[in-house]
Protein backbone atom coordinates (compact mmCIF):
# COMPACT_ATOMS: atom_id res chain seq x y z
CA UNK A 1 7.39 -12.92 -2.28
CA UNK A 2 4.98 -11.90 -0.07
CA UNK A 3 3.70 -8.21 0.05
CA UNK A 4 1.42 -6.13 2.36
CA UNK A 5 -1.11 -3.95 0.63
CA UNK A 6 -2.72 -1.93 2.75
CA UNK A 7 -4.38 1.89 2.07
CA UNK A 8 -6.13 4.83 3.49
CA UNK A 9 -4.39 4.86 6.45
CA UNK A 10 -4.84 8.18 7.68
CA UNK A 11 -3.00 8.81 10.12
CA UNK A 12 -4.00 5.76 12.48
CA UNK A 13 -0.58 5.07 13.73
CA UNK A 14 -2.43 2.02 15.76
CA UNK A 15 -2.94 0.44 12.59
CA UNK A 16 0.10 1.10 10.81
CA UNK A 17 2.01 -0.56 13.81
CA UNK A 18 0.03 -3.79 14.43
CA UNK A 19 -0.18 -4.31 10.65
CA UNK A 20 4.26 -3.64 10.04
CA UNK A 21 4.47 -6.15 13.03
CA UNK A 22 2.19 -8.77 11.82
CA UNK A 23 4.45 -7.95 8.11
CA UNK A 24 7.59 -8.89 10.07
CA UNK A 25 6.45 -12.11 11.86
CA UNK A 26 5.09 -13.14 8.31
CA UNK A 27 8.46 -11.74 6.81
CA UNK A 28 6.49 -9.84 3.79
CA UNK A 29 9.00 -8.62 1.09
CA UNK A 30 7.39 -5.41 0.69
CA UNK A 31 4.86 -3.09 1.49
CA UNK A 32 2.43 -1.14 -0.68
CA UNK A 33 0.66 1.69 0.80
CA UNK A 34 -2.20 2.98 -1.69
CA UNK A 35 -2.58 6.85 -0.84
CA UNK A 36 -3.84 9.00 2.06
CA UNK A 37 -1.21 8.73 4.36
CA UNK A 38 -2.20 12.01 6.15
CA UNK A 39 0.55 13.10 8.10
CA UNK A 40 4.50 12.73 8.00
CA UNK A 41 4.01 10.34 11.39
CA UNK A 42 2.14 7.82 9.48
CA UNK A 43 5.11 7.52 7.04
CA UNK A 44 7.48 7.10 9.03
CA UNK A 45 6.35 4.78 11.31
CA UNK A 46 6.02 2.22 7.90
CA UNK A 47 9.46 2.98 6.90
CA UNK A 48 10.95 2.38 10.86
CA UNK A 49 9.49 -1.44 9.96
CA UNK A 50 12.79 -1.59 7.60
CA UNK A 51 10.30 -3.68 4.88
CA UNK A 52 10.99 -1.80 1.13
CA UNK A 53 7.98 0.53 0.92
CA UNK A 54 6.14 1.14 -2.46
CA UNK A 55 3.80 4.04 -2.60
CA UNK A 56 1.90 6.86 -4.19
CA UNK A 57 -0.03 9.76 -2.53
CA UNK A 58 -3.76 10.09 -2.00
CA UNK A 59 -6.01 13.07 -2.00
CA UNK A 60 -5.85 13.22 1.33
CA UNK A 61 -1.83 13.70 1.17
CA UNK A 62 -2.09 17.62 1.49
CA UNK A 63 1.30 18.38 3.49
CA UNK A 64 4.23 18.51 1.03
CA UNK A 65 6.62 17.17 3.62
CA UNK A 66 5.03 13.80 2.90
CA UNK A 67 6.28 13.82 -0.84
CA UNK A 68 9.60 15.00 0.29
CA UNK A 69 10.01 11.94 3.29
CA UNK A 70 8.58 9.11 0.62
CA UNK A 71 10.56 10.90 -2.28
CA UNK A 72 14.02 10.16 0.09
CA UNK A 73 13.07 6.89 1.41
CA UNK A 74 10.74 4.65 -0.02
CA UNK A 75 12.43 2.05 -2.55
CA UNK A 76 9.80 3.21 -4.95
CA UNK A 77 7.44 6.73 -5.08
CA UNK A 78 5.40 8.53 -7.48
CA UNK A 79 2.40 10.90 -6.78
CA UNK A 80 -0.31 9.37 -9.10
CA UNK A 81 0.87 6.37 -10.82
CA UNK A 82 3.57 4.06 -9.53
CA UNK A 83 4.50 0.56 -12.06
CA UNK A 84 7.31 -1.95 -11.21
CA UNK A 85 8.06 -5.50 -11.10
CA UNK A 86 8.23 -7.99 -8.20
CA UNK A 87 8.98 -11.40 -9.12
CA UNK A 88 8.24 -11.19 -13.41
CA UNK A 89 4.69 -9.53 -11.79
CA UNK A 90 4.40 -6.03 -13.12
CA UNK A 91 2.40 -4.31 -10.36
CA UNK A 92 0.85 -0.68 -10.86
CA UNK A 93 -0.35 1.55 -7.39
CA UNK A 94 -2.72 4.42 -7.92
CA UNK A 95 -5.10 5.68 -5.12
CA UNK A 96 -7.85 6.12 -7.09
CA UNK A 97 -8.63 4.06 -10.50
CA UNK A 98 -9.37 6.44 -13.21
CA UNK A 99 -7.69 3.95 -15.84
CA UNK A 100 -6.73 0.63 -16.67
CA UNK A 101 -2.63 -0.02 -17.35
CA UNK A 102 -1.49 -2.96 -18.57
CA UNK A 103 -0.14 -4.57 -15.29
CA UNK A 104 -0.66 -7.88 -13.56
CA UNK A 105 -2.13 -6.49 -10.94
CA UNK A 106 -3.83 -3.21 -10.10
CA UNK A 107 -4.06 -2.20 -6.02
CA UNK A 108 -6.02 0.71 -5.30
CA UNK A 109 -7.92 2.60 -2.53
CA UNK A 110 -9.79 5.75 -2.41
CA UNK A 111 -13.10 3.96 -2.11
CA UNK A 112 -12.24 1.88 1.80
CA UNK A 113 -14.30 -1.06 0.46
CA UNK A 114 -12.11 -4.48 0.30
CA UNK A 115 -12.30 -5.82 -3.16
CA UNK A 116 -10.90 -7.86 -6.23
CA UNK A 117 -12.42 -6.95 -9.86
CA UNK A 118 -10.57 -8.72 -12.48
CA UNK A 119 -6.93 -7.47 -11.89
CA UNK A 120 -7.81 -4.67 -9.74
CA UNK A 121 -7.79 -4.70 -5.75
CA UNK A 122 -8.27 -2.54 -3.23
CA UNK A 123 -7.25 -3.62 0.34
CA UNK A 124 -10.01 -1.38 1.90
CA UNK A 125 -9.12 1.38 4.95
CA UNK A 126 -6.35 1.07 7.53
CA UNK A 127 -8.50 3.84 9.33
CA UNK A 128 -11.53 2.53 11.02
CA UNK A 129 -9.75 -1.33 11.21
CA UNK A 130 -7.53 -3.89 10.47
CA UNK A 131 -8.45 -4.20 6.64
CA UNK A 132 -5.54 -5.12 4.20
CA UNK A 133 -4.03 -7.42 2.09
CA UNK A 134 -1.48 -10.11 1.18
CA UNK A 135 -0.58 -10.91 -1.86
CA UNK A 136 1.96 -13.81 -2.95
CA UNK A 137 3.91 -12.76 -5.93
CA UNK A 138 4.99 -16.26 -6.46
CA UNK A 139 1.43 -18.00 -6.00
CA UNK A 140 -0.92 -15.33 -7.33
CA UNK A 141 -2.87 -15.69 -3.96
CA UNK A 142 -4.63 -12.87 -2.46
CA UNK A 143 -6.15 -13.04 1.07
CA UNK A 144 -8.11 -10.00 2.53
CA UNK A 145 -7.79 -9.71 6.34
CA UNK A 146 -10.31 -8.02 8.15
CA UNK A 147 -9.87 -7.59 12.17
């Protein structure tokens, strides 16, 4: 399966829009959104793309209506610390690393920088550009895009 990864969005609906489109010509599986979402608009224009949404806040996530609109309708939502499984791939989401789980695969933002470390990756900020990631569940491929 392929997934989206993208973070930092804040608030650039723009962004959000072109990058859900480009997720339904490639027909992703999923999206994972990394923190700092900003407003309740940002949200919901990732959950109008229909695509299952996995997600945690960011520091940046100050309005509580943004909990309460992921909480009802994301397929999968925590605040801090979010772990599943995709394909036998046992994923974590945090916005900012501060540990190291025992996952697969770490994605991360906080710092807007594009980067793989090991298991960790951060698909750099939605907010100035078109910086985020795909990542094949099936292949273990990664490509950063960068427009």
């Amino acid at each position: 399966m392929k997934i989206i990864v993208i973070a930092d969005s804040h608030g650039n609906i723009a962004n959000l829009k072109h990058v859900m489109e480009f997720g339904k010509k490639i027909k992703v599986g999923a999206i994972i959104h990394c923190g700092d979402w900003d407003n309740v608009k940002a949200v919901e224009t990732v959950l109008l793309s229909g695509i299952p949404l996995y997600t945690v806040l960011g520091n940046a996530d100050i309005d509580p209506k943004i909990a309460k609109k992921l909480e009802v309708k994301s397929k999968k939502f925590t605040q801090n610390y979010l772990e599943f499984e995709l394909d036998n791939k046992r994923i974590g989401v945090v916005h900012n690393v501060d540990f190291l789980p025992k996952v697969d695969i770490l994605f991360c933002g906080h710092s807007h920088k594009q980067y793989k470390k090991d298991n960790i990756v951060n698909p750099g900020a939605l907010e100035y550009g078109i910086n985020f990631a795909i990542f094949d569940t099936k292949t273990d491929e990664l490509e950063f895009i960068h427009e």
